[in-house]
C-alpha atoms as a PDB file:
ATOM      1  CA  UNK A   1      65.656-119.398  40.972  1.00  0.00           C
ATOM      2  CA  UNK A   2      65.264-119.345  37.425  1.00  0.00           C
ATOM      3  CA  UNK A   3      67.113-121.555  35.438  1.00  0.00           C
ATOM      4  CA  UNK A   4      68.697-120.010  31.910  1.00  0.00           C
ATOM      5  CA  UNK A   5      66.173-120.959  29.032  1.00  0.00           C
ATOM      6  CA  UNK A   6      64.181-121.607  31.500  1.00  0.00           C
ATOM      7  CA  UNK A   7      61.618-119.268  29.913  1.00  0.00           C
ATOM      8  CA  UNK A   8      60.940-117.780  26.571  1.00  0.00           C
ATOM      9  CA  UNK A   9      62.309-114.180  26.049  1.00  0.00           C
ATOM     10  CA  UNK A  10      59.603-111.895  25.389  1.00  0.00           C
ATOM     11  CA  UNK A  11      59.702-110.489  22.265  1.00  0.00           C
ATOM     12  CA  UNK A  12      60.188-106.133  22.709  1.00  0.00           C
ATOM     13  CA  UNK A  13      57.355-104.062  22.885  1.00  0.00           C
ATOM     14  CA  UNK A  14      57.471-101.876  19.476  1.00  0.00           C
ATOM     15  CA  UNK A  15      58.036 -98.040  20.414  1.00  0.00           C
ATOM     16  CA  UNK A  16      56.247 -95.793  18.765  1.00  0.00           C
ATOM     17  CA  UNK A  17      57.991 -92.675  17.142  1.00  0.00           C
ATOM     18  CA  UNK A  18      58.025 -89.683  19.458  1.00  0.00           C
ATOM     19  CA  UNK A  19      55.667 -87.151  18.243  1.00  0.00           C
ATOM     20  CA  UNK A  20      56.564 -83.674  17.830  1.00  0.00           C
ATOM     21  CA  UNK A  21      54.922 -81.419  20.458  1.00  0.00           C
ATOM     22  CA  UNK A  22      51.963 -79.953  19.777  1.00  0.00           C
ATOM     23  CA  UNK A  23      52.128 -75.712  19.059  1.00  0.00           C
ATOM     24  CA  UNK A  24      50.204 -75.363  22.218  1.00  0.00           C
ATOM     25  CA  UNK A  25      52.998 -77.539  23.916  1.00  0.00           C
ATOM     26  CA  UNK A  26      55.610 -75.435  22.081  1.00  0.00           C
ATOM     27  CA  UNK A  27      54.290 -71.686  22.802  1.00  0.00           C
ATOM     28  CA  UNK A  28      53.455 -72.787  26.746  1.00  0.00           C
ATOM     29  CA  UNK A  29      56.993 -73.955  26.698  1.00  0.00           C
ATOM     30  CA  UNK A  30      57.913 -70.225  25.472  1.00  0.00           C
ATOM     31  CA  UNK A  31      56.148 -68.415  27.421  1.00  0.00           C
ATOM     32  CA  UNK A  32      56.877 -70.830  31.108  1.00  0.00           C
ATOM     33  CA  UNK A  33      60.460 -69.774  30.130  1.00  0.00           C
ATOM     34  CA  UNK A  34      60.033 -66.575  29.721  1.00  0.00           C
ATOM     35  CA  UNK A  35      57.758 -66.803  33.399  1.00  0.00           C
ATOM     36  CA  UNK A  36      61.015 -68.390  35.246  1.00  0.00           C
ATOM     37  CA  UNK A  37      63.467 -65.980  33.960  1.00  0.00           C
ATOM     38  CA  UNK A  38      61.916 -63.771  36.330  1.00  0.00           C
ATOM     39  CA  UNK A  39      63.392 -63.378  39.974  1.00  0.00           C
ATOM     40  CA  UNK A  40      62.840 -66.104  42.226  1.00  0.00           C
ATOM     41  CA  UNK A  41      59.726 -65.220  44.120  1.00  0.00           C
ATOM     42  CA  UNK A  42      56.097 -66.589  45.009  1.00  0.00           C
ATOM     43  CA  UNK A  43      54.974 -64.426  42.611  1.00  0.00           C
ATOM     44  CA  UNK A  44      57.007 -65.633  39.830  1.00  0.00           C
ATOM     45  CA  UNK A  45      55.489 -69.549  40.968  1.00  0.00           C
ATOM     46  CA  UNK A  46      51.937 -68.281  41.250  1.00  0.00           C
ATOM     47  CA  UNK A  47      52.362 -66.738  37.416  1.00  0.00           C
ATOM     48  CA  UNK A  48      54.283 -70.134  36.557  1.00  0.00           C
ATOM     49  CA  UNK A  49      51.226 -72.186  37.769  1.00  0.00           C
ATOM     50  CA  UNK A  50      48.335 -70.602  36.368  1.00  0.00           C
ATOM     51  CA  UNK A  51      50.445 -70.768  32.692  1.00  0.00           C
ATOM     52  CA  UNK A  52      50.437 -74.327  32.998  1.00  0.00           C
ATOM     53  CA  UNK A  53      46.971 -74.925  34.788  1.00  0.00           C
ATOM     54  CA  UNK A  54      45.505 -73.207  31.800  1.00  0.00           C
ATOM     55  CA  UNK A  55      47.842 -75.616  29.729  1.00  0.00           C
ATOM     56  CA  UNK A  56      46.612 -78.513  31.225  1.00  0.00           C
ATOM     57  CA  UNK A  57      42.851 -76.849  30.879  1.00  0.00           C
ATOM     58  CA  UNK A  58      43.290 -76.822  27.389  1.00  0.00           C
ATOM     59  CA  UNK A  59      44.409 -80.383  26.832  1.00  0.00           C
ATOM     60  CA  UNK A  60      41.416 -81.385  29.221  1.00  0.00           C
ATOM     61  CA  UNK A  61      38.993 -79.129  27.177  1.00  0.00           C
ATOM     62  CA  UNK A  62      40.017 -80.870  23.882  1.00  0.00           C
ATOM     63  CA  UNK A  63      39.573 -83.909  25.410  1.00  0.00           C
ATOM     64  CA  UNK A  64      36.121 -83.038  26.681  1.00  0.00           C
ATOM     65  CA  UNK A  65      34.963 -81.697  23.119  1.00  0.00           C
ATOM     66  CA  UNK A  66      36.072 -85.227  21.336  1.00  0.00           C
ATOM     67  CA  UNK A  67      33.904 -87.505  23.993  1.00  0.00           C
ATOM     68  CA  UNK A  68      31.083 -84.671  24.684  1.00  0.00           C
ATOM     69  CA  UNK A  69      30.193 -84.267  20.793  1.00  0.00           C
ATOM     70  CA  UNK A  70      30.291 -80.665  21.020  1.00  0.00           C
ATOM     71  CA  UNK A  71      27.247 -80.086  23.309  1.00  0.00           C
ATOM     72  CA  UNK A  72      26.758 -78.961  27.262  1.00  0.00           C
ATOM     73  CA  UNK A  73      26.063 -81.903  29.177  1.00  0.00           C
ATOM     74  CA  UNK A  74      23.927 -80.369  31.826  1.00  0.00           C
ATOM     75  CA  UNK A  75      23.052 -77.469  33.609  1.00  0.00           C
ATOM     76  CA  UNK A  76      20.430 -74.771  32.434  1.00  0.00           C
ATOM     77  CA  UNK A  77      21.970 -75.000  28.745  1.00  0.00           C
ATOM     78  CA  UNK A  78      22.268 -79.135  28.665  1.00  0.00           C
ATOM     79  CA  UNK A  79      22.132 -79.698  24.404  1.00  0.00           C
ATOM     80  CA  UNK A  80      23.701 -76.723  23.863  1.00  0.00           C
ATOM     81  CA  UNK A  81      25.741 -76.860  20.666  1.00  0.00           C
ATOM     82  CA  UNK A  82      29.308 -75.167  22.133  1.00  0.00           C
ATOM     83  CA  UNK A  83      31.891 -75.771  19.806  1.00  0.00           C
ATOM     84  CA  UNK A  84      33.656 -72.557  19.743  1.00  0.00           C
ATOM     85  CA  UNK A  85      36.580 -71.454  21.399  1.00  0.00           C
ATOM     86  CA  UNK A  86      35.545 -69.451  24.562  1.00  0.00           C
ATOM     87  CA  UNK A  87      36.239 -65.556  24.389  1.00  0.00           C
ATOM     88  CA  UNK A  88      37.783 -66.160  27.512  1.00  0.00           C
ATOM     89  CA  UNK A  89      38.095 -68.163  30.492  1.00  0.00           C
ATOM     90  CA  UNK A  90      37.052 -72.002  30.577  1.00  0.00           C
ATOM     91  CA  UNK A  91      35.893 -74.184  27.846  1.00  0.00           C
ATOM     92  CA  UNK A  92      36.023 -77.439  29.896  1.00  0.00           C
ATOM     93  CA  UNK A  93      33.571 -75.994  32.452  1.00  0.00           C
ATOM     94  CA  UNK A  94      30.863 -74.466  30.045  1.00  0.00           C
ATOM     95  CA  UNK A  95      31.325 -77.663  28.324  1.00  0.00           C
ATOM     96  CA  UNK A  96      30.175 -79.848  31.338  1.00  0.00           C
ATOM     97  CA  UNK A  97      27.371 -77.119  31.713  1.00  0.00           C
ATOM     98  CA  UNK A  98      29.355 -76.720  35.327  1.00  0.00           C
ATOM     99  CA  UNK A  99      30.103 -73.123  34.395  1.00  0.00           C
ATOM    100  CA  UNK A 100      29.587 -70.555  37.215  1.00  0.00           C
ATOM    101  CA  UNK A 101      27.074 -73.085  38.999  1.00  0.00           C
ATOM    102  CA  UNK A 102      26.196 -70.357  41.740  1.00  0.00           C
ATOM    103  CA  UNK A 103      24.179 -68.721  39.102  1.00  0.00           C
ATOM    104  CA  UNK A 104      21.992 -71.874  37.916  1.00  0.00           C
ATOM    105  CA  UNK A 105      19.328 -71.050  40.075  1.00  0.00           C
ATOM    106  CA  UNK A 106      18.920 -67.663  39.022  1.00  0.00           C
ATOM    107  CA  UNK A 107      18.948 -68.777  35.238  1.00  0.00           C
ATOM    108  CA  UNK A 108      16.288 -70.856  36.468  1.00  0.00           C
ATOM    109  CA  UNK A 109      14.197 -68.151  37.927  1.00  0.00           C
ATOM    110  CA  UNK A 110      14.829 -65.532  34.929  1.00  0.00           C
ATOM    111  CA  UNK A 111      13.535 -68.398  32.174  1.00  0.00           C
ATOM    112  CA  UNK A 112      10.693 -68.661  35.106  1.00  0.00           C
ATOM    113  CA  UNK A 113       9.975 -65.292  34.650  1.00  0.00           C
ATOM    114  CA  UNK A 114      10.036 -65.301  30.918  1.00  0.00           C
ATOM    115  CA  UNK A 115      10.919 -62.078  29.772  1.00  0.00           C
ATOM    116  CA  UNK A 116      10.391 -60.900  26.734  1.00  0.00           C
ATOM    117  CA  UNK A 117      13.968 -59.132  25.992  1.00  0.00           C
ATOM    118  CA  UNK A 118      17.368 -60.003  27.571  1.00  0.00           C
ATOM    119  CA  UNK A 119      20.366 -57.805  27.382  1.00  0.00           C
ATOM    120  CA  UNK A 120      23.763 -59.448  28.026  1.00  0.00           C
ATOM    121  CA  UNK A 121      26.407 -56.976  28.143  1.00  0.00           C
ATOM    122  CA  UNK A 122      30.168 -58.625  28.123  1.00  0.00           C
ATOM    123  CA  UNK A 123      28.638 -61.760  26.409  1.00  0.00           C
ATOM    124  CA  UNK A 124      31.746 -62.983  25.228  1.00  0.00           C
ATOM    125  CA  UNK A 125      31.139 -66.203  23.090  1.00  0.00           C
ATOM    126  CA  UNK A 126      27.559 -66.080  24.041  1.00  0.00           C
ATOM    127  CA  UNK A 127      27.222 -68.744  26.468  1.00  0.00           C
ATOM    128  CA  UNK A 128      24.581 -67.014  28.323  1.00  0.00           C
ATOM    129  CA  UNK A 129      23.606 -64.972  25.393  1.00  0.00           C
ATOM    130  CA  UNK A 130      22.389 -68.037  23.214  1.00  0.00           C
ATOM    131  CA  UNK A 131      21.656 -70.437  26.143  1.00  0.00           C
ATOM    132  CA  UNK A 132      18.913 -68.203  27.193  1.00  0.00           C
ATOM    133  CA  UNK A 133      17.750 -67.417  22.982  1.00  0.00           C
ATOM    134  CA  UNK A 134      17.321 -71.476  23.442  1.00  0.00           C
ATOM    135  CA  UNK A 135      15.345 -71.595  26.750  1.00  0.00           C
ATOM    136  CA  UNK A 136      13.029 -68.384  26.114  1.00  0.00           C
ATOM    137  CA  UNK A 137      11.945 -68.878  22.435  1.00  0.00           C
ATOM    138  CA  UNK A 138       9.463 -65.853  22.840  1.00  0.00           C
ATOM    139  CA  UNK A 139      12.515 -63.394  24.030  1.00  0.00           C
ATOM    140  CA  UNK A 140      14.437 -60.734  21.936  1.00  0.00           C
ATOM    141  CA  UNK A 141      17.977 -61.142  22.942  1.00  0.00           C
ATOM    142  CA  UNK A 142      20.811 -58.551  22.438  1.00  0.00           C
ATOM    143  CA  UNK A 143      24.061 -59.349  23.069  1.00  0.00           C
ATOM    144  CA  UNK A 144      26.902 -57.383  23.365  1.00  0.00           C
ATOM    145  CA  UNK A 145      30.659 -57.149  23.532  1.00  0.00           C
ATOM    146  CA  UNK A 146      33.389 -54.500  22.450  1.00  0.00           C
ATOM    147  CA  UNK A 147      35.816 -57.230  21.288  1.00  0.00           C
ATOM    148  CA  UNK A 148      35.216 -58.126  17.453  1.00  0.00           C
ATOM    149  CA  UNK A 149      36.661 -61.508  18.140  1.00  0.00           C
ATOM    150  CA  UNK A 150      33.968 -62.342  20.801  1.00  0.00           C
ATOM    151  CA  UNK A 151      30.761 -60.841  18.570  1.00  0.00           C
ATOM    152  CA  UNK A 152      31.912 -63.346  15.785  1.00  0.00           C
ATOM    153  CA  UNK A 153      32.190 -66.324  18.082  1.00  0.00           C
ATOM    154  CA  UNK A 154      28.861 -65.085  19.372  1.00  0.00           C
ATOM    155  CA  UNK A 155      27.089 -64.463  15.819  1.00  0.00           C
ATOM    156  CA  UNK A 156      28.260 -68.439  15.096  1.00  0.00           C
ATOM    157  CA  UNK A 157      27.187 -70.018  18.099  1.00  0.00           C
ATOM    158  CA  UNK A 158      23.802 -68.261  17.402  1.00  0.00           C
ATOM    159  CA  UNK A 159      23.522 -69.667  14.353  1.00  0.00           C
ATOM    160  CA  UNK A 160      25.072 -73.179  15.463  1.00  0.00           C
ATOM    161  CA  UNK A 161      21.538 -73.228  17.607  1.00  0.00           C
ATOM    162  CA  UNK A 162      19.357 -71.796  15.482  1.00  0.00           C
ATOM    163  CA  UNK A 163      18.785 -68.719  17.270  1.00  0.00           C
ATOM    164  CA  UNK A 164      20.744 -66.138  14.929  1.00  0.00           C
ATOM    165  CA  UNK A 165      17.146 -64.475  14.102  1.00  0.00           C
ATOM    166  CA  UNK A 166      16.815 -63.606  18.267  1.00  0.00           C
ATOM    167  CA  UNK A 167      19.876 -62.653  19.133  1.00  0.00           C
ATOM    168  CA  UNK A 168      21.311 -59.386  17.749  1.00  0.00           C
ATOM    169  CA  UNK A 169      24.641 -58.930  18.474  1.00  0.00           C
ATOM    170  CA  UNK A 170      26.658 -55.868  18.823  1.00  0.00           C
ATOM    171  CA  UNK A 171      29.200 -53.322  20.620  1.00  0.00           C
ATOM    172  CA  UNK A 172      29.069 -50.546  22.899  1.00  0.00           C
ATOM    173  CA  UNK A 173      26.101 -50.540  24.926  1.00  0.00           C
ATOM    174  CA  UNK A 174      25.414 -47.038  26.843  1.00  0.00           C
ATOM    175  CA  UNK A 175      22.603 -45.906  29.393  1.00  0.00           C
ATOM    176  CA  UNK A 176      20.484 -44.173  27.072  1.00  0.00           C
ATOM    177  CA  UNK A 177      20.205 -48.052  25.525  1.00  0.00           C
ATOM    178  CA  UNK A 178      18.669 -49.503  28.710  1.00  0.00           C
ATOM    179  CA  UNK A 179      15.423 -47.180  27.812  1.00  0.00           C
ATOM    180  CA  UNK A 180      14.211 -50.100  25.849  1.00  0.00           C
ATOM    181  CA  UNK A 181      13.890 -51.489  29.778  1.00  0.00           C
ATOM    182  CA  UNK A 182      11.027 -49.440  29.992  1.00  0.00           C
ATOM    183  CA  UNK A 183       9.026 -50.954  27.113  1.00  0.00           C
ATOM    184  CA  UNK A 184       8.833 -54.523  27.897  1.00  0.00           C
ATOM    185  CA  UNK A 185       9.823 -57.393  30.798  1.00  0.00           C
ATOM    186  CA  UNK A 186      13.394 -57.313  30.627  1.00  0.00           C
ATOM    187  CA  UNK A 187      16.638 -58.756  32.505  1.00  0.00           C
ATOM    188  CA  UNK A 188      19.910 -57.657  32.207  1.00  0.00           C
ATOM    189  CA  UNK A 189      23.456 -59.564  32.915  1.00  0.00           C
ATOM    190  CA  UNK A 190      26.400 -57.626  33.288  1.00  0.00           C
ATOM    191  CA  UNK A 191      29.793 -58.781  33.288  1.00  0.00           C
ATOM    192  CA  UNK A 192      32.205 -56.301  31.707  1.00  0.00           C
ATOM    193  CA  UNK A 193      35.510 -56.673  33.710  1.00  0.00           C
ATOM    194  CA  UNK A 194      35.565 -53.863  36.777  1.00  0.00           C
ATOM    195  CA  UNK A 195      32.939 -51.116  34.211  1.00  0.00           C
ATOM    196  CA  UNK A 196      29.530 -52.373  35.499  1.00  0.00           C
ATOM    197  CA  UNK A 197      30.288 -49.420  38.603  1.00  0.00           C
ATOM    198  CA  UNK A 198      30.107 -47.127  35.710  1.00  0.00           C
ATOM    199  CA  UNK A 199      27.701 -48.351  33.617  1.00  0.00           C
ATOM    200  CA  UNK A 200      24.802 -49.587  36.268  1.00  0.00           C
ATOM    201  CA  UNK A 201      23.902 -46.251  37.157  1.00  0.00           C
ATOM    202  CA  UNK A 202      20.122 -45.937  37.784  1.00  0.00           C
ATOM    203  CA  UNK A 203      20.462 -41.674  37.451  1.00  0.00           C
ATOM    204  CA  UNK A 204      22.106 -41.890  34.040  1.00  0.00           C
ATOM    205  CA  UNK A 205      20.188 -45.115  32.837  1.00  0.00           C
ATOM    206  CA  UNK A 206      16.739 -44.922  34.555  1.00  0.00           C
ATOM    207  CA  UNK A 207      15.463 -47.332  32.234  1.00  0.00           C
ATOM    208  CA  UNK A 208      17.458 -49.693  34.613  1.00  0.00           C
ATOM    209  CA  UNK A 209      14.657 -49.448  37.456  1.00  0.00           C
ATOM    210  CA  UNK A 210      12.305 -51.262  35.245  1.00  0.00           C
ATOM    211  CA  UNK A 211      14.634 -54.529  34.665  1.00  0.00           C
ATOM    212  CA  UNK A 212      15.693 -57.357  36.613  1.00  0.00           C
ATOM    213  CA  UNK A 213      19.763 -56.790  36.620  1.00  0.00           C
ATOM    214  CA  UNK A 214      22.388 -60.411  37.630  1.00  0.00           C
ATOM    215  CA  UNK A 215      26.006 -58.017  37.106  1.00  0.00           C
ATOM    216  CA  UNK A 216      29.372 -59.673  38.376  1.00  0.00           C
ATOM    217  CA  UNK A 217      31.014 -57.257  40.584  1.00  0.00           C
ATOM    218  CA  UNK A 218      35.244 -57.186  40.169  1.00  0.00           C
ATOM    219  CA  UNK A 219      36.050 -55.704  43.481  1.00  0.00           C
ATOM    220  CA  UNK A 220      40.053 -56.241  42.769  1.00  0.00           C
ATOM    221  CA  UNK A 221      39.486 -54.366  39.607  1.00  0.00           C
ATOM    222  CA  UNK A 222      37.378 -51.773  41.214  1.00  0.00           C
ATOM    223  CA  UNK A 223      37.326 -50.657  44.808  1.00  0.00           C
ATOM    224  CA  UNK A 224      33.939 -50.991  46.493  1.00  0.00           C
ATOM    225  CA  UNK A 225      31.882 -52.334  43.952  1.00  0.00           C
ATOM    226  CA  UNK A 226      30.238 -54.142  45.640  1.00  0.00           C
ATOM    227  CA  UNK A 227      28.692 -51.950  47.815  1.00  0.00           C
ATOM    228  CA  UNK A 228      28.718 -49.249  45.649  1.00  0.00           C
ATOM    229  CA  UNK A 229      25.851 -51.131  43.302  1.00  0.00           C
ATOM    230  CA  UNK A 230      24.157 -52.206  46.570  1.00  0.00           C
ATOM    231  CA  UNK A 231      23.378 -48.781  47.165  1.00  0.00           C
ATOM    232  CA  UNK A 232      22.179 -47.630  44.243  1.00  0.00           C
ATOM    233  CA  UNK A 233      19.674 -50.353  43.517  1.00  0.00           C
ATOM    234  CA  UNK A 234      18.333 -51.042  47.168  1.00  0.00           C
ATOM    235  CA  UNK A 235      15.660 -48.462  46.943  1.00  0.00           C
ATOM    236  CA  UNK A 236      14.192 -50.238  44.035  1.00  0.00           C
ATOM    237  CA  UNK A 237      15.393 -54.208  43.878  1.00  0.00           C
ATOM    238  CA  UNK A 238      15.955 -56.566  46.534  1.00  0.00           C
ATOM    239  CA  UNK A 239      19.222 -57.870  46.017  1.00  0.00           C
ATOM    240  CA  UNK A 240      20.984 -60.744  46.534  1.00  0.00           C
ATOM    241  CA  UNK A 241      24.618 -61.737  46.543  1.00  0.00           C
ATOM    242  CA  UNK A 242      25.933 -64.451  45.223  1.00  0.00           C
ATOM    243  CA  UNK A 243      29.720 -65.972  45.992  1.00  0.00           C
ATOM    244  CA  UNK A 244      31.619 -68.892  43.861  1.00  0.00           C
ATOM    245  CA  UNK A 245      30.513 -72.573  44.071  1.00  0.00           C
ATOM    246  CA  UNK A 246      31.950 -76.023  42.707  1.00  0.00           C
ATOM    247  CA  UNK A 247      29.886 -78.306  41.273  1.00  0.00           C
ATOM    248  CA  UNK A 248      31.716 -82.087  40.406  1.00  0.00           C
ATOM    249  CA  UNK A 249      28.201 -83.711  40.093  1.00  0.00           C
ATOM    250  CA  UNK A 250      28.612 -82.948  35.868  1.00  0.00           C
ATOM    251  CA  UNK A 251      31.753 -84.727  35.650  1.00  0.00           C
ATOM    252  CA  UNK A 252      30.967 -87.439  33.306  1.00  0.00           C
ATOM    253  CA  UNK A 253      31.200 -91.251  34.461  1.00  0.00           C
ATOM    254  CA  UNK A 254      34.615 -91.726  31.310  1.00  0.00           C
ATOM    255  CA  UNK A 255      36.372 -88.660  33.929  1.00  0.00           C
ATOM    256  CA  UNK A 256      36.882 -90.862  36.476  1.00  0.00           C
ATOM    257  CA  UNK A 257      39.758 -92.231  34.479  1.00  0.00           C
ATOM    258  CA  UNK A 258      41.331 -88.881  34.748  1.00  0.00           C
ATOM    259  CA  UNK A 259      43.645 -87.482  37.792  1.00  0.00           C
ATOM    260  CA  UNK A 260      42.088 -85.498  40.673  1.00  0.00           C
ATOM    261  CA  UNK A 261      44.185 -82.961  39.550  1.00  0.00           C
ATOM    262  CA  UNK A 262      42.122 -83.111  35.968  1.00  0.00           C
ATOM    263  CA  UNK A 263      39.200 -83.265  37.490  1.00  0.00           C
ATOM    264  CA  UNK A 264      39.354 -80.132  39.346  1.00  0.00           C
ATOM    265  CA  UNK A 265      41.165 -78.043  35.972  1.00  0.00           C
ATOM    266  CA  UNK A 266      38.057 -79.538  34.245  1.00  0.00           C
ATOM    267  CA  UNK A 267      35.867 -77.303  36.816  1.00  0.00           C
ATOM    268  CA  UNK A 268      38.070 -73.951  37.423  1.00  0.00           C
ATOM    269  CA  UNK A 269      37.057 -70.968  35.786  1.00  0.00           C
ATOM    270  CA  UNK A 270      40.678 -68.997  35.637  1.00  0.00           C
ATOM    271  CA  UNK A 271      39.776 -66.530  37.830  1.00  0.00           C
ATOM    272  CA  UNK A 272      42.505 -65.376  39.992  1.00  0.00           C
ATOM    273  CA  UNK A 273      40.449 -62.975  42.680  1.00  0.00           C
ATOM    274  CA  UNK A 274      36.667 -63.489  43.718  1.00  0.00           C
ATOM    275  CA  UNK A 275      34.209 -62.041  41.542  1.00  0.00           C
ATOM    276  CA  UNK A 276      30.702 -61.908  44.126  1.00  0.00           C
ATOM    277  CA  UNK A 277      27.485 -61.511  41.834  1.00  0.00           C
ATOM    278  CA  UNK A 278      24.715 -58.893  42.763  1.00  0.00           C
ATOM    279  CA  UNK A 279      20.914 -60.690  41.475  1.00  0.00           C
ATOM    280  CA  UNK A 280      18.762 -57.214  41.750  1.00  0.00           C
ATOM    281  CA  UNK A 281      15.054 -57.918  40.997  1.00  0.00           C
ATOM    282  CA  UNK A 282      12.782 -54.950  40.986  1.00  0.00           C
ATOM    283  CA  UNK A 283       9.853 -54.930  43.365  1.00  0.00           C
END
């Protein structure tokens, strides 16, 4: 038992003032509300957890781009300056250079290959777009996207890397473009949100028979896909798909003070149905 006086009191640990929440805190708060006043359903909890798993992805994102210093820590694009905002999708996981991992050994094989002009159609940010400019000094890159916001977060990560003189970036890209296939080595990467059915067409763009193509199929977005690109290019490619893969091995050492649950929001990529790629190399 202990006797009173026994022991010193210990003095109170000071509180510190409570901060105001943050206006990411506030407008998730909004918009979680705004989720729940919905019906009770597993719909309404599926829409409830995404909003705050890409919450949490952004505090784990900002997190990552204070102790990373604003380069990809490994993968194809490792010393990649990235300090934009992503057009869409995950920071935390291009970040870590963990982004869409399935694909790094076909990035491998294209920078093998060296060609000597890459179009990326959908680039976004320009992830792809400038990582490639970086590990294929001798390419021409063209990079497009029909969102404004995206072609300015591309035109500055360009120029973050020091590869705004290669990379022209732009809008609209049609099948008459792809004739510039025909003129040199070329690879194409496609990801333009359920369109590439429309747009991969080897009758309307022929110019696409002389290029390597890597397109992400959206099979929820649009019905047969898949199979429908399959078909076109088996005559002339040998094609290869490719499904969604986790990779934890670039989780830095400092992560492992973080939650499981961290962890894996550090890897996910948002997406919400799968999203199989199609790697078509001419033969």
């Amino acid at each position: 038992m202990v006797r009173p006086n026994s022991v010193s009191a210990s003095p109170p640990t000071p509180t510190r003032p409570a901060q105001p929440p943050s206006a990411l805190v506030q407008a998730t708060h909004r918009a979680l509300e705004e989720v729940i006043s919905a019906p009770q359903s597993a719909q309404t909890l599926n829409r409830a957890l995404r909003l705050l798993a890409k919450w949490r992805a952004e505090v784990v994102a900002n997190t990552l781009a204070k102790r990373a210093g604003g380069r990809v820590l490994s993968g194809p694009f490792q010393g990649m300056e990235y300090a934009p905002t992503a057009a869409e999708g995950s920071r935390s996981a291009r970040m870590l250079g963990a982004y869409e991992a399935s694909l790094h050994p076909v990035i491998e094989a294209i920078i093998a290959k060296a060609p000597s002009l890459v179009i990326d159609i959908g680039a976004a940010e320009g992830y792809y777009a400038v990582g490639l400019a970086r590990r294929l000094p001798q390419a021409r890159v063209l990079a497009r996207d029909t969102n404004p916001k995206a072609q300015a977060l591309c035109r500055a990560l360009a120029a973050a890397n020091g590869v705004a003189d290669r990379v022209a970036v732009g809008g609209l890209f049609d099948h008459a473009d792809f004739a510039l296939c025909q003129t040199m080595p070329s690879v194409v990467i496609c990801d333009i949100e359920g369109a590439e059915a429309d747009l991969l067409d080897p009758d309307r763009a022929p110019g696409l028979l002389q290029a390597d193509v890597l397109v992400e199929c959206h099979p929820g977005m649009a019905a047969g896909v898949v199979d429908t690109l399959t078909a076109r290019f088996a005559p002339s490619h040998h094609i290869t798909r490719i499904g969604r893969k986790l990779d934890d091995s670039a989780l830095p050492d400092w992560m492992e003070e973080l939650s499981d649950l961290d962890r894996l929001i550090a890897l996910w990529e948002w997406r919400s149905t799968p999203t199989p790629w199609l790697w078509m190399e001419k033969t």
